[in-house]
C-alpha atoms as a PDB file:
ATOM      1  CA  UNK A   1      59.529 103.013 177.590  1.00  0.00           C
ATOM      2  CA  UNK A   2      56.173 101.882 178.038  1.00  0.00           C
ATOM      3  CA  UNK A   3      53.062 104.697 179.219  1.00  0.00           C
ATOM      4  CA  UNK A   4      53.222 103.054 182.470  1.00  0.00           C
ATOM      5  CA  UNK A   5      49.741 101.215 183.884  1.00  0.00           C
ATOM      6  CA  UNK A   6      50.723 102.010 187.121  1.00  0.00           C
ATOM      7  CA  UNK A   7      48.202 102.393 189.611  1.00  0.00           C
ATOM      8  CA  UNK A   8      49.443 104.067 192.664  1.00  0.00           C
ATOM      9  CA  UNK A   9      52.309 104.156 194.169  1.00  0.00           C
ATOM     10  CA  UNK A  10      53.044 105.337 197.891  1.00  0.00           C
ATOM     11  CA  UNK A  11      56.225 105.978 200.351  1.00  0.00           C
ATOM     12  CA  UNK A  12      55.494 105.817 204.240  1.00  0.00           C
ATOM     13  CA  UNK A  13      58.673 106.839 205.897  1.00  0.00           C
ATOM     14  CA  UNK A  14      60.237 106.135 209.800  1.00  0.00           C
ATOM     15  CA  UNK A  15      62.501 108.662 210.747  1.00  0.00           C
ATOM     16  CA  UNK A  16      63.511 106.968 213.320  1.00  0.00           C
ATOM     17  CA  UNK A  17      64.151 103.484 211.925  1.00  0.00           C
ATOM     18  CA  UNK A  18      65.490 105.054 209.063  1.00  0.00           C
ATOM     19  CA  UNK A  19      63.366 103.274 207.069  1.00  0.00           C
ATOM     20  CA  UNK A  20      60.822 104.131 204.232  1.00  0.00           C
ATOM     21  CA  UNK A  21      57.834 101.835 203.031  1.00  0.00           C
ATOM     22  CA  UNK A  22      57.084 102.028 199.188  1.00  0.00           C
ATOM     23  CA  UNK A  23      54.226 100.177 198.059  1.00  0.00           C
ATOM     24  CA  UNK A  24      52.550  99.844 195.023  1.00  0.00           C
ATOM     25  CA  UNK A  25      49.246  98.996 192.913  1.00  0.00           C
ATOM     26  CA  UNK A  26      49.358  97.779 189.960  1.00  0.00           C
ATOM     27  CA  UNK A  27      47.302  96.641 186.493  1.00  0.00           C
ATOM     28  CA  UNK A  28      46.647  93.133 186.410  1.00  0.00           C
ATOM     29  CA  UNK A  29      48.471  93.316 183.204  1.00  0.00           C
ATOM     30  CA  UNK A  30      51.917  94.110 185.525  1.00  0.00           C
ATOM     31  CA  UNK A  31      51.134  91.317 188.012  1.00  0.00           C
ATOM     32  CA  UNK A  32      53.788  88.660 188.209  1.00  0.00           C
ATOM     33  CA  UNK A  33      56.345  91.493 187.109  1.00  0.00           C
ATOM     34  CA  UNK A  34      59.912  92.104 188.100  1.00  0.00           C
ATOM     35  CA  UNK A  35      59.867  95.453 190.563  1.00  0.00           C
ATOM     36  CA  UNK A  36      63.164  97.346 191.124  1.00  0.00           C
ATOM     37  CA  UNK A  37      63.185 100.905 193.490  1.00  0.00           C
ATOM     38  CA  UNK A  38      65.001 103.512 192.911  1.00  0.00           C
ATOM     39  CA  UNK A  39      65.844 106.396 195.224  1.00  0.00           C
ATOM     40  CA  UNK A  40      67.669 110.122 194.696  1.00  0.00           C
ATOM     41  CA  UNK A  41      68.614 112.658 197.357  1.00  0.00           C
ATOM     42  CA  UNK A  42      66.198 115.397 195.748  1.00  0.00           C
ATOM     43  CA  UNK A  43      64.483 113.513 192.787  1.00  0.00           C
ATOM     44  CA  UNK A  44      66.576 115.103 189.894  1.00  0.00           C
ATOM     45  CA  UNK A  45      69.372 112.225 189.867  1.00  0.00           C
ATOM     46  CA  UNK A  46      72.053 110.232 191.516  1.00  0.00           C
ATOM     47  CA  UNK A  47      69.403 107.604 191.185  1.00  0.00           C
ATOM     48  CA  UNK A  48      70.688 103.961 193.633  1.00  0.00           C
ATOM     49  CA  UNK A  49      69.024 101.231 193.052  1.00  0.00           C
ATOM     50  CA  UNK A  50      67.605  99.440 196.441  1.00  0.00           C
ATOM     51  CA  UNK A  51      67.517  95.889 195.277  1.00  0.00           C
ATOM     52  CA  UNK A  52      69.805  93.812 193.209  1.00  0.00           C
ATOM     53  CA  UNK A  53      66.840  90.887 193.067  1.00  0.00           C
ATOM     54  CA  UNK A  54      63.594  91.571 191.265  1.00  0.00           C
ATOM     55  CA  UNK A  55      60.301  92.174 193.655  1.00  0.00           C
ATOM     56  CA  UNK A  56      57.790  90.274 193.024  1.00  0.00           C
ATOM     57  CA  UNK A  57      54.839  91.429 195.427  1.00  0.00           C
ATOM     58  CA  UNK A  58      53.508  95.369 195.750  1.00  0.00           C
ATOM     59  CA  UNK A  59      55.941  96.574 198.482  1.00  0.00           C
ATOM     60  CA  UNK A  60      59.968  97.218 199.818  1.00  0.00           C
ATOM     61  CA  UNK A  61      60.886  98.078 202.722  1.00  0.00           C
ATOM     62  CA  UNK A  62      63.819 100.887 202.196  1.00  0.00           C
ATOM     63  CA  UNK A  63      66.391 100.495 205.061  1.00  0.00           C
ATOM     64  CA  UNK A  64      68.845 102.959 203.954  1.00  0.00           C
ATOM     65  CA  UNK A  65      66.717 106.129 203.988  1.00  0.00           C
ATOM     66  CA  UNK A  66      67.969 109.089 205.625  1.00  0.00           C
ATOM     67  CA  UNK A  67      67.321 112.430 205.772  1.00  0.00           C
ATOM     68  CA  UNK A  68      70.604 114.700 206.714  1.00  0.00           C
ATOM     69  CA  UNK A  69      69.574 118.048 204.815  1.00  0.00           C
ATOM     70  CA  UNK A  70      65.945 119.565 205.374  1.00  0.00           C
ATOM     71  CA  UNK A  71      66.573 121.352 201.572  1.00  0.00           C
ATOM     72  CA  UNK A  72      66.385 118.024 200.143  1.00  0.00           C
ATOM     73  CA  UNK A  73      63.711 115.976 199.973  1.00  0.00           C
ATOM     74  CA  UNK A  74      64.527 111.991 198.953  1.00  0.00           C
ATOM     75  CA  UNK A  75      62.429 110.639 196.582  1.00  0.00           C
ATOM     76  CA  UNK A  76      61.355 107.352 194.797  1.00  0.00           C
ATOM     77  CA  UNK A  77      60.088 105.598 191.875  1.00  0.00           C
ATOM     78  CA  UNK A  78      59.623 102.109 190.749  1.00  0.00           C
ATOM     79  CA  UNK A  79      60.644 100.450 187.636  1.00  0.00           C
ATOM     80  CA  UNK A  80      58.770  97.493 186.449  1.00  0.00           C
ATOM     81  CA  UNK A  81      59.708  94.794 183.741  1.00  0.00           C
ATOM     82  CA  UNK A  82      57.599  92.091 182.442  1.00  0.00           C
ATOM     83  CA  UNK A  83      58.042  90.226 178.928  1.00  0.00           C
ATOM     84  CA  UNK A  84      60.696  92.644 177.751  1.00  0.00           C
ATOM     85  CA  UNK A  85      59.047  95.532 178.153  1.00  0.00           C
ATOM     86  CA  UNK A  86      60.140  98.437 180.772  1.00  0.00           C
ATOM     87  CA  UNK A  87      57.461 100.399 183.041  1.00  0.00           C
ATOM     88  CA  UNK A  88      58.618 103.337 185.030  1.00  0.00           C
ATOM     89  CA  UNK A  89      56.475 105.033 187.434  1.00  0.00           C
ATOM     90  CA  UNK A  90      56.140 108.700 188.795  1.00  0.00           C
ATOM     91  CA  UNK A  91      58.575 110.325 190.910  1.00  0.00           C
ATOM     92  CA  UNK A  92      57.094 110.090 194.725  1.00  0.00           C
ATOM     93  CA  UNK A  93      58.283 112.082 197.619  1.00  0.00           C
ATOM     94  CA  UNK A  94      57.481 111.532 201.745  1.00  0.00           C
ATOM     95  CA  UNK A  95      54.095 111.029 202.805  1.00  0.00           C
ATOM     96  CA  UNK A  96      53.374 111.044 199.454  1.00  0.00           C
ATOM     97  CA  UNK A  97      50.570 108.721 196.876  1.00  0.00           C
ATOM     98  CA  UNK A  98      50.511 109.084 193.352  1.00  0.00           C
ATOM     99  CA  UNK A  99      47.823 107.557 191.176  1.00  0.00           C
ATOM    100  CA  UNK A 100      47.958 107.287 187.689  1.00  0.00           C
ATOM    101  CA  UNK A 101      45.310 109.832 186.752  1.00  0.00           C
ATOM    102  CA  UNK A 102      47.773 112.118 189.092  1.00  0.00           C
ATOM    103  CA  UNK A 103      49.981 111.889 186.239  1.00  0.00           C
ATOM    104  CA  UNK A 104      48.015 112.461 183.254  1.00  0.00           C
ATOM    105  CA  UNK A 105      46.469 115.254 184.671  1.00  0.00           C
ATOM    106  CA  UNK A 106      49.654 116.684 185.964  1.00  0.00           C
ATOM    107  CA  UNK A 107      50.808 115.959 182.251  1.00  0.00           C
ATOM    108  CA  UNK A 108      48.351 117.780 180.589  1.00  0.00           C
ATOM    109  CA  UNK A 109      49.244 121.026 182.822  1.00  0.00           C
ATOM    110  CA  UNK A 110      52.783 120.671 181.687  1.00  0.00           C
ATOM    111  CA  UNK A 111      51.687 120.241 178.173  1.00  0.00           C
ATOM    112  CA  UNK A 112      49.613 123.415 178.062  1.00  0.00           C
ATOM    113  CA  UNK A 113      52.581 125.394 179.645  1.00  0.00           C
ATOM    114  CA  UNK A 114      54.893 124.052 177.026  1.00  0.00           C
ATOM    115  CA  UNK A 115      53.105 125.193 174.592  1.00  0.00           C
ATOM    116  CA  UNK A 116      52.921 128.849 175.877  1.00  0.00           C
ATOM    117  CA  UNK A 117      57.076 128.701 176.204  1.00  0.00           C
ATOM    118  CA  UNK A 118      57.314 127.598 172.740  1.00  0.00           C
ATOM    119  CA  UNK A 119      56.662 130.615 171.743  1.00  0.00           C
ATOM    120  CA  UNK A 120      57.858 132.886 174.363  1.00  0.00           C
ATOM    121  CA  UNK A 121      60.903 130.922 176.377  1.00  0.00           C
ATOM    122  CA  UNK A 122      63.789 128.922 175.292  1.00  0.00           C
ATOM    123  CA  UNK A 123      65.631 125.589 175.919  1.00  0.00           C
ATOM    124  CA  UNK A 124      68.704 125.918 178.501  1.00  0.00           C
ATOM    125  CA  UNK A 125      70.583 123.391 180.056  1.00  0.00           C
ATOM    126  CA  UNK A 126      70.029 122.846 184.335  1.00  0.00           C
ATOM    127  CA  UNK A 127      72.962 121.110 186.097  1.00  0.00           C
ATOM    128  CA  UNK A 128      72.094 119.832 189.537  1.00  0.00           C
ATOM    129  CA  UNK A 129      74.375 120.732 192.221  1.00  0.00           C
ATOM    130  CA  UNK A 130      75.955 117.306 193.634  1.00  0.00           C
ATOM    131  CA  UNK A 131      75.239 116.792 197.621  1.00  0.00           C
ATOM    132  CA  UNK A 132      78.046 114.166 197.634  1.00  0.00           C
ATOM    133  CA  UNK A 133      81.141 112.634 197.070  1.00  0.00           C
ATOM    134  CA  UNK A 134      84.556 113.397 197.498  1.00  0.00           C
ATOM    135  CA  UNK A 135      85.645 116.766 198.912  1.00  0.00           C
ATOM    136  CA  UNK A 136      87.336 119.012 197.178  1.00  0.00           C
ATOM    137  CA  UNK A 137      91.448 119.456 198.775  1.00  0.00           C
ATOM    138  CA  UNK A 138      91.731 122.562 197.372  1.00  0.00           C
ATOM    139  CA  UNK A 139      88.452 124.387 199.677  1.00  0.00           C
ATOM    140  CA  UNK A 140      90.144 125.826 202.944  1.00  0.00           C
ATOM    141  CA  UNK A 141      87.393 123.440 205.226  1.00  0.00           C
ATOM    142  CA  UNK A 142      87.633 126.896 208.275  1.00  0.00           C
ATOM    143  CA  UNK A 143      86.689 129.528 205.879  1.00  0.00           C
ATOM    144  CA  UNK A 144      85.270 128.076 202.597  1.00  0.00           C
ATOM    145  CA  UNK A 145      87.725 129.435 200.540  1.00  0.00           C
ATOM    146  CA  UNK A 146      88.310 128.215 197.474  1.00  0.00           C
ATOM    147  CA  UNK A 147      92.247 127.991 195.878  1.00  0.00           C
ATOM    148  CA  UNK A 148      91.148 127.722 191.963  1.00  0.00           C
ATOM    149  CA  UNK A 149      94.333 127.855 190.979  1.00  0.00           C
ATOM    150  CA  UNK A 150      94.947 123.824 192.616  1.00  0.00           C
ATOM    151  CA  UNK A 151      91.587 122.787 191.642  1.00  0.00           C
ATOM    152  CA  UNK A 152      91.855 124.134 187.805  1.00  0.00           C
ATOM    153  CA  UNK A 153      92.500 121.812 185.199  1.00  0.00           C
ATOM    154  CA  UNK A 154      91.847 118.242 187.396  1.00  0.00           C
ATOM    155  CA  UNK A 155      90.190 115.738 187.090  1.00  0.00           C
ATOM    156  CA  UNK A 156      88.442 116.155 190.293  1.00  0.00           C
ATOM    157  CA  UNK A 157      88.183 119.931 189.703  1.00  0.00           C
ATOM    158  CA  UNK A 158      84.792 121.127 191.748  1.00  0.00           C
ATOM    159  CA  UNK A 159      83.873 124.142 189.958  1.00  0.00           C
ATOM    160  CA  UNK A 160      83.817 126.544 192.991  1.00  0.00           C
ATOM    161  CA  UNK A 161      81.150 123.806 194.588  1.00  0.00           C
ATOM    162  CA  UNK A 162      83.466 121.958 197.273  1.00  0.00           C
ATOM    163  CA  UNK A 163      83.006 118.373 195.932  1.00  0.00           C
ATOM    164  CA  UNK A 164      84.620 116.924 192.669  1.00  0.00           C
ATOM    165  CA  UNK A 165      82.471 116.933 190.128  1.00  0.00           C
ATOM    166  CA  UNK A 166      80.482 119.639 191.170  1.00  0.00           C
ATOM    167  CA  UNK A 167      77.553 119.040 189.188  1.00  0.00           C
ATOM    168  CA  UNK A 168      75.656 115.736 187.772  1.00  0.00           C
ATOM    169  CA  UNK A 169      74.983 115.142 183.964  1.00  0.00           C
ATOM    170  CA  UNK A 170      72.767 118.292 182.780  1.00  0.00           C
ATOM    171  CA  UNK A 171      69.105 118.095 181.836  1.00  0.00           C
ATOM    172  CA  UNK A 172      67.718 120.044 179.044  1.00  0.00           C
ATOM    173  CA  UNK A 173      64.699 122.092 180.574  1.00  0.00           C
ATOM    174  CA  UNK A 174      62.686 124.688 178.958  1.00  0.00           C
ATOM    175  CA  UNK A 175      62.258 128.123 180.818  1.00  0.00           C
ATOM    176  CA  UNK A 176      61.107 131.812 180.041  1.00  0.00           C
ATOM    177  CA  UNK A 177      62.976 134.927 181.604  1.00  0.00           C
ATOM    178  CA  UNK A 178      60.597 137.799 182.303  1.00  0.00           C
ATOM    179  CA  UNK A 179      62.387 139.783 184.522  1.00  0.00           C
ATOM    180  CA  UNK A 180      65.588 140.555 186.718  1.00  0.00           C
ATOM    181  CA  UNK A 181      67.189 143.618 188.335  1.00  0.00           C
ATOM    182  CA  UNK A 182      71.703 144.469 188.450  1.00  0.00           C
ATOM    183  CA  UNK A 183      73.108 145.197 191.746  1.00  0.00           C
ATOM    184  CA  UNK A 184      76.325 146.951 191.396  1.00  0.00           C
ATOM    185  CA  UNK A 185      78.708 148.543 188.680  1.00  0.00           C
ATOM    186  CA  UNK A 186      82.405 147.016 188.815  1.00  0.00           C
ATOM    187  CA  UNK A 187      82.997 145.698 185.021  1.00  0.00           C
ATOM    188  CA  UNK A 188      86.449 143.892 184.678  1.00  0.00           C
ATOM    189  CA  UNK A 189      87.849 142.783 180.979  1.00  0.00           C
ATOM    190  CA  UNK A 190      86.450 139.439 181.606  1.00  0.00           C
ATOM    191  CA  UNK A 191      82.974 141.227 181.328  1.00  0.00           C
ATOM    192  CA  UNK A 192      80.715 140.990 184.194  1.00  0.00           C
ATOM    193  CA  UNK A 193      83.295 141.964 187.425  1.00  0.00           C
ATOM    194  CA  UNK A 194      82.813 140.261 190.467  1.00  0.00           C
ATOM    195  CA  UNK A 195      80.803 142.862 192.348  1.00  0.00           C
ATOM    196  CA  UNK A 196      78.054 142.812 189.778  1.00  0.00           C
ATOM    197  CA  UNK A 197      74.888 141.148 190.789  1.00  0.00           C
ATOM    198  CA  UNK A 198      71.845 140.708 188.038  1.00  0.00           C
ATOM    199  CA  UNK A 199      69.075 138.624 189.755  1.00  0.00           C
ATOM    200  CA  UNK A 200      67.509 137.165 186.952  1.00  0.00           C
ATOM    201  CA  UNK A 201      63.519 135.848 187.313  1.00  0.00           C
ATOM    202  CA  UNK A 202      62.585 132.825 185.325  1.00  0.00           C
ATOM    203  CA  UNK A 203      59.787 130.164 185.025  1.00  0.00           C
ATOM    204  CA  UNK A 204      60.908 126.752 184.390  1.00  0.00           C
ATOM    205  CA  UNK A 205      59.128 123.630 183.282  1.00  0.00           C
ATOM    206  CA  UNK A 206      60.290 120.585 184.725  1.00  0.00           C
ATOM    207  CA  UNK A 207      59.147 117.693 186.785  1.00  0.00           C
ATOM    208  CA  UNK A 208      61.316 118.342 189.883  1.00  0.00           C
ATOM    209  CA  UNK A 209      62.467 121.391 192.615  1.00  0.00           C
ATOM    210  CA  UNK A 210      64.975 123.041 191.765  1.00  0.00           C
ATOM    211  CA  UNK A 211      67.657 123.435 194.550  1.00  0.00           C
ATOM    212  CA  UNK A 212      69.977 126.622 195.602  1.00  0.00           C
ATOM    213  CA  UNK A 213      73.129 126.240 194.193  1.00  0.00           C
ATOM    214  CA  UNK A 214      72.094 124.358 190.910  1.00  0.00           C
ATOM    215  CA  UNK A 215      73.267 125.930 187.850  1.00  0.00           C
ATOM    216  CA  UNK A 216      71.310 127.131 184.755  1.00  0.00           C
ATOM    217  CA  UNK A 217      73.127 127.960 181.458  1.00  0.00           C
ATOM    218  CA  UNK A 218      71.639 129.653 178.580  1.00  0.00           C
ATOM    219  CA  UNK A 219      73.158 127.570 175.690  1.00  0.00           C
ATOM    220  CA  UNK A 220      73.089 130.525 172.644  1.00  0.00           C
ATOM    221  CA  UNK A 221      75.033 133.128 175.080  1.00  0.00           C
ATOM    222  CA  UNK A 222      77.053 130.473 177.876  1.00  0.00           C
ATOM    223  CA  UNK A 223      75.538 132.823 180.295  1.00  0.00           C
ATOM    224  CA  UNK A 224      75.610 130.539 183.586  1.00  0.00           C
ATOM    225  CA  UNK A 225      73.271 131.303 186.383  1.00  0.00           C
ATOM    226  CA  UNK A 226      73.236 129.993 190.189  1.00  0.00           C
ATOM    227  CA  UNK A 227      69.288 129.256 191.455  1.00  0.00           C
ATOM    228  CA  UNK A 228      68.523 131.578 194.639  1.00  0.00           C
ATOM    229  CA  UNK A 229      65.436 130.879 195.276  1.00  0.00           C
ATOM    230  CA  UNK A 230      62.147 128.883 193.655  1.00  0.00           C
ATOM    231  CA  UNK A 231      58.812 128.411 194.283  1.00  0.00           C
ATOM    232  CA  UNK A 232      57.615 125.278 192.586  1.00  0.00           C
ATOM    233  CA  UNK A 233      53.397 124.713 191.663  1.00  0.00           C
ATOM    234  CA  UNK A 234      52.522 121.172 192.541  1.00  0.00           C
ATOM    235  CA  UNK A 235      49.601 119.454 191.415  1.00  0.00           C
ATOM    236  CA  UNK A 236      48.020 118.417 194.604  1.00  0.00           C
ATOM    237  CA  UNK A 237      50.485 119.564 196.504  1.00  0.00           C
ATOM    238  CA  UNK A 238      52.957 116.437 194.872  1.00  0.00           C
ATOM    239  CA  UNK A 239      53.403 116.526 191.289  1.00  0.00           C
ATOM    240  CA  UNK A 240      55.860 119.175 190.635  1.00  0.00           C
ATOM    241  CA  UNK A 241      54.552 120.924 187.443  1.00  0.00           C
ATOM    242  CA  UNK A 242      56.882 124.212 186.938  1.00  0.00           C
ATOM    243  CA  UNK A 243      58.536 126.672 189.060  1.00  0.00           C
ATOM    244  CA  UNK A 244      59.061 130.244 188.850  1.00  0.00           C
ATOM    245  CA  UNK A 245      63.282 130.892 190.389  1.00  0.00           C
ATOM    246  CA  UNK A 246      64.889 133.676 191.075  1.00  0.00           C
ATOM    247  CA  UNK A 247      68.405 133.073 189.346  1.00  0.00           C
ATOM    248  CA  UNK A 248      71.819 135.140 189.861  1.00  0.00           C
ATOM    249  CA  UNK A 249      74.232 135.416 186.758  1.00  0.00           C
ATOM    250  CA  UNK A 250      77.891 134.064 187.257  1.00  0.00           C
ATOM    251  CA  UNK A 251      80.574 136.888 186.655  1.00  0.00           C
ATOM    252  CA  UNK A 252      82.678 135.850 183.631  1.00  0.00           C
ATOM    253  CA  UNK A 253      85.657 134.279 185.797  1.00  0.00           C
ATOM    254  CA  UNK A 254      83.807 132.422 188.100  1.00  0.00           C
ATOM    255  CA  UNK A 255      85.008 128.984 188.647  1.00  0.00           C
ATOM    256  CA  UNK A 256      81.900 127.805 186.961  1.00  0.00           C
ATOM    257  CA  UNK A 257      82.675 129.125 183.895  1.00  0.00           C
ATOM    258  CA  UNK A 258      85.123 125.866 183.504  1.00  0.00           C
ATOM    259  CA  UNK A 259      82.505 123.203 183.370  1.00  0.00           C
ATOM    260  CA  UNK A 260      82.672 122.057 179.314  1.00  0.00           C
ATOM    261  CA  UNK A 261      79.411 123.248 177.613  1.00  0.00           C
ATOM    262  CA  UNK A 262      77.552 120.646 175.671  1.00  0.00           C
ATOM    263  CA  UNK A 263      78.414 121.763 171.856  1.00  0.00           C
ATOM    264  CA  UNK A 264      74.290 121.032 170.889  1.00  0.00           C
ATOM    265  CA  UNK A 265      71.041 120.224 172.959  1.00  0.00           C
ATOM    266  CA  UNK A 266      69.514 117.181 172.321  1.00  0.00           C
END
């Protein structure tokens, strides 16, 4: 991939069209390219592509936009291809116009962070919770109750989430833990009982928001982590830059626990 020349990019939403505008500026050097848009429910993935034909001018009209869930902010970015070379763009959320200076400067703030966790955080892996797809049969749909014992083993088996799947591909991420707290006392022979509670404090580096409900897993121990809360630092107010999450640890036979591990980080 290309360092993208990229000049600003910008998404104008109608909430009630249920549309979204994203336009774009670009380098003479891009002029004349092929422009696909892209669009995810919360800007970590699950990525659909809004047009099968190439753009050829600086703007798409996005008819399928719809916001259902507050907690989730849609998002875009543009892909650009001209004489085999590919040029992807920033992430861009509502309201929202990126330059390209945005970027390197929101760059060089992740840069100088990552070289602070280097030496006092580790990598972990971050699954995003899916907000789609097919239900899982197994969830009573009146209580939320989840019957493990059906769902176990399938190959639409949810995790404890509700939806098959549960969660999308994982993203390596690096993070530092500096502080947490246990609530409770009840230890079972599968380790951590079900009454325990250790909220867990942790920074994280990463170019999007994390959501309640994702799921963090220290790769060294399997320890596997549900996201509470987060407060994310954005340059500008846009550019997500890192995020500081309060994180509560999974007991040992939490549904969770059956999601395969990747064996090594990339």
């Amino acid at each position: 991939m290309e360092a993208s020349p990229l000049i600003r990019i910008s998404v104008w939403p109608s909430h009630g069209e249920g549309t979204a505008l994203v336009s774009w500026e670009v380098d003479n050097a891009l002029l004349g390219g092929d422009f696909y848009v892209y669009r995810s429910p919360d800007g970590i993935g699950e990525w659909l592509l809004l047009n099968d034909e190439p753009v050829n001018g600086s703007y798409l009209l996005d008819t399928g936009f719809r916001m259902r869930d507050r907690s989730r902010i849609p998002h875009w970015r543009l892909l650009c291809e001209k004489s085999g070379r590919s040029h992807d763009s920033a992430v861009v959320g509502l309201f929202e116009t990126v330059s390209r200076k945005d970027c390197g400067v929101a760059n060089v703030i992740r840069h100088t962070e990552l070289v602070r966790m280097k030496g006092n955080g580790l990598r972990a892996l971050y699954y995003p919770a899916r907000t789609g797809g097919l239900p899982c049969p197994y969830v009573d749909t009146e209580t939320g109750a989840h019957y493990a014992s059906g769902c176990a083993g399938t190959a639409g088996d949810c995790y404890g989430t509700g939806l098959a799947g549960g969660y999308r591909a994982p993203m390596v991420v690096w993070l530092e833990l500096y502080g947490g707290s246990m609530q409770g006392g009840t230890n079972d022979e599968d380790g951590v009982g079900q009454t325990d509670r250790r909220n867990q404090k942790a920074r994280i580096l990463a170019a999007f928001i994390p959501q309640k409900g994702d799921m963090v897993v220290l790769h060294a121990t399997d320890d596997r982590f549900f996201v509470d809360k987060s407060e994310t630092s954005k340059l500008r107010g846009i550019i997500p830059v890192v995020s500081d999450v309060d994180l509560v640890l999974l007991a040992r036979n939490h549904d969770a626990y059956r999601l395969p591990r990747e064996e090594t980080l990339p």
